[in-house]
PDB file of N, CA and C in Angstrom:
ATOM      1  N   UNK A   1     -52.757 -76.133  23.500  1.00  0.00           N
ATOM      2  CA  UNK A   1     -53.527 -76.562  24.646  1.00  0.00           C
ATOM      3  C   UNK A   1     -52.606 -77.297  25.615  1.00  0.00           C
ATOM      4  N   UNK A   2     -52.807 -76.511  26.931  1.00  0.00           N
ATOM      5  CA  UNK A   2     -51.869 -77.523  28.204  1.00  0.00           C
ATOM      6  C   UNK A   2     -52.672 -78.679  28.827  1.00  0.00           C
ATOM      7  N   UNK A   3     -52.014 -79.586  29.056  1.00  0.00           N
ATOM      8  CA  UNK A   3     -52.568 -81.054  29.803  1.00  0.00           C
ATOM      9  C   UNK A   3     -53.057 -80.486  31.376  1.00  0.00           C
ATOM     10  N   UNK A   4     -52.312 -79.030  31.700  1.00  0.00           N
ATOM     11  CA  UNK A   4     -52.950 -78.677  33.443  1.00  0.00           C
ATOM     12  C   UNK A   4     -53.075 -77.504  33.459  1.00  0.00           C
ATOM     13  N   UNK A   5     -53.508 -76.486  34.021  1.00  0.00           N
ATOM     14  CA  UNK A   5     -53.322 -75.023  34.043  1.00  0.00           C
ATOM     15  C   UNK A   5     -52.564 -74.431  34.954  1.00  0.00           C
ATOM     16  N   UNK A   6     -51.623 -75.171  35.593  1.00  0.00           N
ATOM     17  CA  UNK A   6     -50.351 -74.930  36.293  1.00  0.00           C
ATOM     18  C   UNK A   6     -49.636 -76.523  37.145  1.00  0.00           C
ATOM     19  N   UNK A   7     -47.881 -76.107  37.429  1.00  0.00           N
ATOM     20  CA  UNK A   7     -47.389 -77.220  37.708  1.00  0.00           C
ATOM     21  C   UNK A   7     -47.121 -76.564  39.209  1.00  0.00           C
ATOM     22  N   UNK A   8     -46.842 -77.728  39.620  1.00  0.00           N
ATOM     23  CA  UNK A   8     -46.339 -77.848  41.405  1.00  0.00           C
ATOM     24  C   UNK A   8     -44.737 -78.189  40.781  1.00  0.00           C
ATOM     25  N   UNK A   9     -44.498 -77.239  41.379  1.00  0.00           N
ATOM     26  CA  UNK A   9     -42.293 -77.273  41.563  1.00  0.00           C
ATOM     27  C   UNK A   9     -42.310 -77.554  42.741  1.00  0.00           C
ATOM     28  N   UNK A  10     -41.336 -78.742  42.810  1.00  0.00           N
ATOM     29  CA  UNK A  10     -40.527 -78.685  43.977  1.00  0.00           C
ATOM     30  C   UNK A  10     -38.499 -78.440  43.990  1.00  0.00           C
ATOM     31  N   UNK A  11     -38.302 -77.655  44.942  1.00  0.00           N
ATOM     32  CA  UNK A  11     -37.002 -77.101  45.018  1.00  0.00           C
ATOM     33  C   UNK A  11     -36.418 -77.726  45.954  1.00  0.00           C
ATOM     34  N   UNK A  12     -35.291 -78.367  45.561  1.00  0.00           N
ATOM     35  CA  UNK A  12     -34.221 -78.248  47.216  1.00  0.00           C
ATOM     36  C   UNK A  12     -33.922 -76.935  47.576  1.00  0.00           C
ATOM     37  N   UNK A  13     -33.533 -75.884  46.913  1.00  0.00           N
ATOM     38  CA  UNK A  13     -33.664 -74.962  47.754  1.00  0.00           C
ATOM     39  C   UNK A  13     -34.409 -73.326  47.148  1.00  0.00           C
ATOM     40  N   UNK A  14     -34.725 -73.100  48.199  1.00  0.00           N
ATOM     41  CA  UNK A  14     -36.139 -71.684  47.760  1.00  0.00           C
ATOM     42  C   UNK A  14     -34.710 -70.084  47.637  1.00  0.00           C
ATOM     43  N   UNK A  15     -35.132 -69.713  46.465  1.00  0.00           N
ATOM     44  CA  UNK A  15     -34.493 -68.606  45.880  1.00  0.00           C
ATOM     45  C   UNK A  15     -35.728 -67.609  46.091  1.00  0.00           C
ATOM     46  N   UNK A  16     -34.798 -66.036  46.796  1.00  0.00           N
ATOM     47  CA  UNK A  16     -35.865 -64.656  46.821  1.00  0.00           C
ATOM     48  C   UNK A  16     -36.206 -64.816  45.221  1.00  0.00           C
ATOM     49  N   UNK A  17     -37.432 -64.399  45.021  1.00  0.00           N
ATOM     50  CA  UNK A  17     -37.345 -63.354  43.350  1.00  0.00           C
ATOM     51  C   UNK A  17     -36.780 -62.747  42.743  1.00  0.00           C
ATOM     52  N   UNK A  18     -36.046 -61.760  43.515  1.00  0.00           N
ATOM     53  CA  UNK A  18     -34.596 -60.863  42.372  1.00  0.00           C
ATOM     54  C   UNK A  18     -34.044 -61.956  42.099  1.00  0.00           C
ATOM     55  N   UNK A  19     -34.099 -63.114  42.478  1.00  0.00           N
ATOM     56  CA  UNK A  19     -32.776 -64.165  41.393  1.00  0.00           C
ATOM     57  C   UNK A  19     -33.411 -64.324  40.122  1.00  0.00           C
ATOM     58  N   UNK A  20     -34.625 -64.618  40.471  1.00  0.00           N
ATOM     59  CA  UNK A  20     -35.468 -64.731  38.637  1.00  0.00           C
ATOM     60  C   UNK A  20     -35.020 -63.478  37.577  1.00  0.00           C
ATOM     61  N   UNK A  21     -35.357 -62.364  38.570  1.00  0.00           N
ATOM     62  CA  UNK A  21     -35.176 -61.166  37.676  1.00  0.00           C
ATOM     63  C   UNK A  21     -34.078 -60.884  37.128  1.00  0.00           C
ATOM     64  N   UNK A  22     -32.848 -61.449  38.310  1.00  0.00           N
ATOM     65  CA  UNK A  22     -31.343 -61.169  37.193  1.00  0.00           C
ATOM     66  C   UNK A  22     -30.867 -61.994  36.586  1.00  0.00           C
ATOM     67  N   UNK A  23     -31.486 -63.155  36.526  1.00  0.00           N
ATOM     68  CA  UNK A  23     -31.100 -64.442  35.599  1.00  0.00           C
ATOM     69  C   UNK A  23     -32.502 -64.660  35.016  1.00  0.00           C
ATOM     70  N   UNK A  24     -33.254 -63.695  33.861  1.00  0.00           N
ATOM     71  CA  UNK A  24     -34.456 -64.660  33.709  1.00  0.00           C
ATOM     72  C   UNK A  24     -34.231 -65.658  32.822  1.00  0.00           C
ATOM     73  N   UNK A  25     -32.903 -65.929  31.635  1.00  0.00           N
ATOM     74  CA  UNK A  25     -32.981 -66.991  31.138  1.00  0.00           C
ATOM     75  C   UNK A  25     -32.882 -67.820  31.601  1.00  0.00           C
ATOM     76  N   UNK A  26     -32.953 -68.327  32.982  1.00  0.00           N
ATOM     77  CA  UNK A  26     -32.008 -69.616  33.489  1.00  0.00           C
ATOM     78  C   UNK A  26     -33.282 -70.226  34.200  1.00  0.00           C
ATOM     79  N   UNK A  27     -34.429 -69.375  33.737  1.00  0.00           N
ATOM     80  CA  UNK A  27     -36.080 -69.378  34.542  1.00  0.00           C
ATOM     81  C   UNK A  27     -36.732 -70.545  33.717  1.00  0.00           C
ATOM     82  N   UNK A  28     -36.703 -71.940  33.820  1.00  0.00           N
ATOM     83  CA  UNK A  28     -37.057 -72.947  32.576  1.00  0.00           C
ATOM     84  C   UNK A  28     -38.658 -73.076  33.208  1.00  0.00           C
ATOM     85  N   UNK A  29     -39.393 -72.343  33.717  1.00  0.00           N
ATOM     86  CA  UNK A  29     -41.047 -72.349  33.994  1.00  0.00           C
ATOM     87  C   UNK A  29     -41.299 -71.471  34.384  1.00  0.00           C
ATOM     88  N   UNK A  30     -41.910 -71.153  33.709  1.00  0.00           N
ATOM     89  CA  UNK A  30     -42.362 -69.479  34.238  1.00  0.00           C
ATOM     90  C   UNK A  30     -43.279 -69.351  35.114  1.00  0.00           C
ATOM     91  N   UNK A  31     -43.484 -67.979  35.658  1.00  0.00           N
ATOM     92  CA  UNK A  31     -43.834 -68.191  36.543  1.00  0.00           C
ATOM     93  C   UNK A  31     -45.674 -68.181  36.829  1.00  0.00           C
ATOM     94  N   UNK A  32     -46.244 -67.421  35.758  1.00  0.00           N
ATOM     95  CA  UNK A  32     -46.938 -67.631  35.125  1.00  0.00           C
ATOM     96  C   UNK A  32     -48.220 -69.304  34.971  1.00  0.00           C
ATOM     97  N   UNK A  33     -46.947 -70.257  34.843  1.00  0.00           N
ATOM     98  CA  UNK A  33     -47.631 -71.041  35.001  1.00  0.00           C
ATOM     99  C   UNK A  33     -47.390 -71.892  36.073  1.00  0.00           C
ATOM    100  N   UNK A  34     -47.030 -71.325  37.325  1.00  0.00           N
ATOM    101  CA  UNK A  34     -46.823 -72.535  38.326  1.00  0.00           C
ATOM    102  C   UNK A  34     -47.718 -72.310  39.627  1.00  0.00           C
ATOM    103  N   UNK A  35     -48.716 -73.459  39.823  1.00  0.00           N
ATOM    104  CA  UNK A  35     -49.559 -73.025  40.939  1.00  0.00           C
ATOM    105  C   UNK A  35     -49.048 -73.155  42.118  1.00  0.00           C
ATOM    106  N   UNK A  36     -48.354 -74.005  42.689  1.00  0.00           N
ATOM    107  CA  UNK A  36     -47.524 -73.757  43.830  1.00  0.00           C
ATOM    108  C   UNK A  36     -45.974 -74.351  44.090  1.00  0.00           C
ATOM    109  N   UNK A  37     -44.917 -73.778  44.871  1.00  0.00           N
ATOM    110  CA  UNK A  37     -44.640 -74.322  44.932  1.00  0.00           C
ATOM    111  C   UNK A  37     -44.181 -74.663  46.158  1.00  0.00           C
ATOM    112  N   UNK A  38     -43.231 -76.570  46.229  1.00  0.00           N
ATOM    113  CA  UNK A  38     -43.555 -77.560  47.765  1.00  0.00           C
ATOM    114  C   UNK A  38     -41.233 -77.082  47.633  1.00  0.00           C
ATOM    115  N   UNK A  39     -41.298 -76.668  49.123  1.00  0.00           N
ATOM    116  CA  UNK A  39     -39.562 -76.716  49.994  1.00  0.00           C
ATOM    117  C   UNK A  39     -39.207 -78.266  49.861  1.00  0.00           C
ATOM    118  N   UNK A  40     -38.404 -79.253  49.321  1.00  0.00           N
ATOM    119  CA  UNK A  40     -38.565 -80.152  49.301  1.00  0.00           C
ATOM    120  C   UNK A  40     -37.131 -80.609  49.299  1.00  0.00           C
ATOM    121  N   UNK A  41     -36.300 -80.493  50.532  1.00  0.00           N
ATOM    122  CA  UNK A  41     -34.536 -81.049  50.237  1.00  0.00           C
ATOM    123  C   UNK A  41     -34.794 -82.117  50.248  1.00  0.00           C
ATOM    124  N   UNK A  42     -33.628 -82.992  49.322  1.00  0.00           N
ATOM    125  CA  UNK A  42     -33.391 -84.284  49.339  1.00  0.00           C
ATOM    126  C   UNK A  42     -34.733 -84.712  48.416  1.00  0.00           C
ATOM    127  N   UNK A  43     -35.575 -84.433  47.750  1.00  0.00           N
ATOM    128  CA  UNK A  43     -36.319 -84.821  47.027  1.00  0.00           C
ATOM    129  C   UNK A  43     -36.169 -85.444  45.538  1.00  0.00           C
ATOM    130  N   UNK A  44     -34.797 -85.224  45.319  1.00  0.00           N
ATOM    131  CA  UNK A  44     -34.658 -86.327  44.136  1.00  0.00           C
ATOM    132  C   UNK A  44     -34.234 -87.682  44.614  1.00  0.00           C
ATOM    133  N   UNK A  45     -33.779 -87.853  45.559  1.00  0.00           N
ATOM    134  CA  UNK A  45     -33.504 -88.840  46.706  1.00  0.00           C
ATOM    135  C   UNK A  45     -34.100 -90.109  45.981  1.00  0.00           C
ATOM    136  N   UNK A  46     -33.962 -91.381  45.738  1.00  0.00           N
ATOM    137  CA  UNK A  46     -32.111 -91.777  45.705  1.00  0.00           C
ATOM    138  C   UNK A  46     -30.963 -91.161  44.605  1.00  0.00           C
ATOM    139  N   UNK A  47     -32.275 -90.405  43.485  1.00  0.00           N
ATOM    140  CA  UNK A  47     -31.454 -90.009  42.253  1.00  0.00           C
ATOM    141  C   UNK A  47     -30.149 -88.770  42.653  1.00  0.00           C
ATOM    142  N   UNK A  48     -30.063 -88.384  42.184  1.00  0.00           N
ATOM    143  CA  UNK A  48     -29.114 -86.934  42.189  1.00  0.00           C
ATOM    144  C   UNK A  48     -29.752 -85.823  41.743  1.00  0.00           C
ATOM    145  N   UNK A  49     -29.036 -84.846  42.229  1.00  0.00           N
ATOM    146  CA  UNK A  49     -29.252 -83.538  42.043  1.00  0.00           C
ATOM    147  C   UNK A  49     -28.210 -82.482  41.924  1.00  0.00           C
ATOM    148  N   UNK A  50     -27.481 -82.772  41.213  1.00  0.00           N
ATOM    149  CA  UNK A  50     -25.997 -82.183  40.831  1.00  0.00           C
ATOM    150  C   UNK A  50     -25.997 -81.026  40.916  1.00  0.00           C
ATOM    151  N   UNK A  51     -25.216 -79.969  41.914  1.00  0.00           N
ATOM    152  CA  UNK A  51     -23.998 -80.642  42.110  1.00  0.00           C
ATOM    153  C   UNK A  51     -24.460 -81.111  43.995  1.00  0.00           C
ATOM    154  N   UNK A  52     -25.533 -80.647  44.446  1.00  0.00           N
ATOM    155  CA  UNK A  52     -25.614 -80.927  45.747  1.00  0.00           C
ATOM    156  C   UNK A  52     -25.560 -82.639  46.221  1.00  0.00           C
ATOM    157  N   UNK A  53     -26.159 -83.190  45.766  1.00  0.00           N
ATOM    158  CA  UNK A  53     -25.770 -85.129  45.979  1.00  0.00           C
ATOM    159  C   UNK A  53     -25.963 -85.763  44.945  1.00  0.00           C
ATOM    160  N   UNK A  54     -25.159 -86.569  44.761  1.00  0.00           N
ATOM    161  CA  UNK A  54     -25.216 -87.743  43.963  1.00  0.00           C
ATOM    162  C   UNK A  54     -26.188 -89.294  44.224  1.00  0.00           C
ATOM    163  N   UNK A  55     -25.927 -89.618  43.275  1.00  0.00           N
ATOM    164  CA  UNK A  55     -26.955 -90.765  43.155  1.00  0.00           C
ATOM    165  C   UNK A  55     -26.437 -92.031  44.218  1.00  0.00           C
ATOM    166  N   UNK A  56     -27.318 -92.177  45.078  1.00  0.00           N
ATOM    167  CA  UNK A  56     -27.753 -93.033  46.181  1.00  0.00           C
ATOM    168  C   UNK A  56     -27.193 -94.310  45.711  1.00  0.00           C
ATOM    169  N   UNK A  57     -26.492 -95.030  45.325  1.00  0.00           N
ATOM    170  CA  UNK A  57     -26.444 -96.686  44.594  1.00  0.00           C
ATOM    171  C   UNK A  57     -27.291 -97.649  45.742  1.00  0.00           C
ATOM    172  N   UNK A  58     -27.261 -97.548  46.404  1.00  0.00           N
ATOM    173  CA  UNK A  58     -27.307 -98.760  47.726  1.00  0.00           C
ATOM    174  C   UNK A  58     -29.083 -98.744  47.414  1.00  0.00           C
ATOM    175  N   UNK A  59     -29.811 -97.382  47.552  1.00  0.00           N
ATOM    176  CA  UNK A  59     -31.066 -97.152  48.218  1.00  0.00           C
ATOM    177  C   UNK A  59     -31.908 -97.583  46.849  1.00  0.00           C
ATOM    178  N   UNK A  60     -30.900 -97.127  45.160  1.00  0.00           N
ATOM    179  CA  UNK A  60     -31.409 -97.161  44.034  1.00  0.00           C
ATOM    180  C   UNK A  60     -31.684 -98.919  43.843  1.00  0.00           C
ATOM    181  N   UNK A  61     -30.415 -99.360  44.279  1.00  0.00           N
ATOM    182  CA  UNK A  61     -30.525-100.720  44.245  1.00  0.00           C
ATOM    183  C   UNK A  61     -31.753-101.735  44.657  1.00  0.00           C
ATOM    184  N   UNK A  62     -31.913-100.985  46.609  1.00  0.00           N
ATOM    185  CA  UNK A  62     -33.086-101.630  47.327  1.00  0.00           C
ATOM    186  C   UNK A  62     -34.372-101.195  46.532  1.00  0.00           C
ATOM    187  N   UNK A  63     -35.011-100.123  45.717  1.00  0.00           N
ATOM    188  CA  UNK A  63     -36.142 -99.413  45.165  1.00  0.00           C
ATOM    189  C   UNK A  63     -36.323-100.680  44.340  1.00  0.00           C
ATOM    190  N   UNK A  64     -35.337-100.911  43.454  1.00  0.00           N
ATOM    191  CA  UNK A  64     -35.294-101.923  42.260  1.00  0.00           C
ATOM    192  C   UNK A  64     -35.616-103.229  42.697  1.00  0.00           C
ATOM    193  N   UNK A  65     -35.317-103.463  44.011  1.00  0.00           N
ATOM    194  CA  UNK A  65     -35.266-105.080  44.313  1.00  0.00           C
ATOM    195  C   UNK A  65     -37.021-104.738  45.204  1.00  0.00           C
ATOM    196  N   UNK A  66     -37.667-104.371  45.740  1.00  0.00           N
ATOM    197  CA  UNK A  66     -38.818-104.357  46.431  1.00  0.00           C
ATOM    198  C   UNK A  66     -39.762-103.467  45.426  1.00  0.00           C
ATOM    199  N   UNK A  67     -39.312-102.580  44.786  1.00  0.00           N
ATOM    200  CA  UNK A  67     -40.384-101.815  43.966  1.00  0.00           C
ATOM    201  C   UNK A  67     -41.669-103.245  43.451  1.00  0.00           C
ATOM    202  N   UNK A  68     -40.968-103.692  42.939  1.00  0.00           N
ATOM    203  CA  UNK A  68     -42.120-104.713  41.890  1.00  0.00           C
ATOM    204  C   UNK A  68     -43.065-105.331  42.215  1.00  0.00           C
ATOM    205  N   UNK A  69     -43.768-105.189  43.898  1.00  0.00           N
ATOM    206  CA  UNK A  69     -44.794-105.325  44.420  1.00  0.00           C
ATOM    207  C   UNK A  69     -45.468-103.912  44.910  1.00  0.00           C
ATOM    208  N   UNK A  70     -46.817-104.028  45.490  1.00  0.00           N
ATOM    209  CA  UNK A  70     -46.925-102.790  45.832  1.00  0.00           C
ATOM    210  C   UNK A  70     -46.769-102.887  47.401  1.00  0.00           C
ATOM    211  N   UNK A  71     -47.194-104.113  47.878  1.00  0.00           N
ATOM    212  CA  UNK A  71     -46.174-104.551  48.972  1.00  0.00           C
ATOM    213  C   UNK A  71     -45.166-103.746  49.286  1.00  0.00           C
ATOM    214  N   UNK A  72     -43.945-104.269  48.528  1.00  0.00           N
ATOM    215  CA  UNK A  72     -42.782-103.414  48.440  1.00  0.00           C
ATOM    216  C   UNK A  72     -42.073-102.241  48.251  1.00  0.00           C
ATOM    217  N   UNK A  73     -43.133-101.885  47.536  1.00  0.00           N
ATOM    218  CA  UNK A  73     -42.701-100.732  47.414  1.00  0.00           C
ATOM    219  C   UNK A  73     -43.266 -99.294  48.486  1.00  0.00           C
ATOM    220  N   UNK A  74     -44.602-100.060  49.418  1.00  0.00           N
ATOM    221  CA  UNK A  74     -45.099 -99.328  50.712  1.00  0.00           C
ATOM    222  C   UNK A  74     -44.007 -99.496  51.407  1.00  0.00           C
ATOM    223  N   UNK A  75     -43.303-100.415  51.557  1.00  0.00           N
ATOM    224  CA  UNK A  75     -42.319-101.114  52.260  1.00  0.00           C
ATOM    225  C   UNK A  75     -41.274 -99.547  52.217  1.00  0.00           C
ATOM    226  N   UNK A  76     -40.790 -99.676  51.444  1.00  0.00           N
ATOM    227  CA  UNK A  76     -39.476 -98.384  51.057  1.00  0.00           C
ATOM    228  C   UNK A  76     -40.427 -97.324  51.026  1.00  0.00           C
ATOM    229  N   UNK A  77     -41.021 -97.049  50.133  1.00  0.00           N
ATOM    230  CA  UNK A  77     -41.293 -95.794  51.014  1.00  0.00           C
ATOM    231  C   UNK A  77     -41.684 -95.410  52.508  1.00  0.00           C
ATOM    232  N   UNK A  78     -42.258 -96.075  52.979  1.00  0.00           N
ATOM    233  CA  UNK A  78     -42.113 -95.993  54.312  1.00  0.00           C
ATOM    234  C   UNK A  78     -40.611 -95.960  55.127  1.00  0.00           C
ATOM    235  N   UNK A  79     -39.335 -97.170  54.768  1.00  0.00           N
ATOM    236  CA  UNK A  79     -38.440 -96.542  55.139  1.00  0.00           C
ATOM    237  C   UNK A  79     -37.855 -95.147  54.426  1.00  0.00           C
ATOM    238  N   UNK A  80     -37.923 -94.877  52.979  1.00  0.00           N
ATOM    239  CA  UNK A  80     -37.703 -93.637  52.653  1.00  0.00           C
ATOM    240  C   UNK A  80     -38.031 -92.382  53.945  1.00  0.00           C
ATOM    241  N   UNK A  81     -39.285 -92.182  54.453  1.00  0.00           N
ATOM    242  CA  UNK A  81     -39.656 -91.520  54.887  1.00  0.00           C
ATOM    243  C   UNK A  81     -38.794 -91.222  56.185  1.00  0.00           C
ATOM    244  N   UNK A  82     -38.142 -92.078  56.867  1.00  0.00           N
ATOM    245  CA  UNK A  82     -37.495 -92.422  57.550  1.00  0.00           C
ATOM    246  C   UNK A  82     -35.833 -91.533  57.443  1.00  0.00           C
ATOM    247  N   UNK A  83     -35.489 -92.109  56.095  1.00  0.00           N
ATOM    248  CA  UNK A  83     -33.884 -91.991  55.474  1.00  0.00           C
ATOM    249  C   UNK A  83     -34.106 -90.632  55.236  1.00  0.00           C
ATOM    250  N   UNK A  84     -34.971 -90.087  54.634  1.00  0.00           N
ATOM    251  CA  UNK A  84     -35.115 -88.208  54.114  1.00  0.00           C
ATOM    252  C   UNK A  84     -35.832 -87.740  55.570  1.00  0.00           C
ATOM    253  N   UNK A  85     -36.303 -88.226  56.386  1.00  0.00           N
ATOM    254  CA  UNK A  85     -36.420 -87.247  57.772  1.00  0.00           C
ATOM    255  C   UNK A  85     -38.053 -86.722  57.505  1.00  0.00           C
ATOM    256  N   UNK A  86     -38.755 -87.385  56.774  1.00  0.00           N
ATOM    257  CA  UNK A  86     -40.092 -86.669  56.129  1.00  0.00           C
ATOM    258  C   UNK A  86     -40.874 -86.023  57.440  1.00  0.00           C
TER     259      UNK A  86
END
């Protein structure tokens, strides 16, 4: 039994279908079960996403120091939205 009957992927970047088909091992969700999916660059943002960017220190730092309210943490995400161009 699944906890959803499909997941939302998000990609930094959108691959045609023949890539599935000539690499299907490298396919870690099938497709089968995914109800949509969101174009989303920079979305691991501050984390990494190897090999395209590395981990943010500065932004990981500010998350950590304002996260612990919810105050604060509207706070950054709102500039997030800003820093990724949302």
């Amino acid at each position: 039994m699944r906890a959803a009957k499909g997941v939302i992927v998000t990609a930094e970047k959108l691959a045609p279908a023949e890539r599935f088909r000539e690499e299907p091992e490298m396919t870690a969700i099938p497709g089968f079960l995914v109800a949509a999916v969101a174009h989303a660059p920079g979305g691991a943002a501050p984390c990494s996403c190897s090999p395209a960017y590395g981990v943010d220190e500065a932004r990981m730092r500010r998350y950590m120091e304002v996260s612990r309210t919810a105050d604060g943490l509207a706070e950054y995400l709102a500039e997030a939205e800003t820093y990724l161009q949302v």
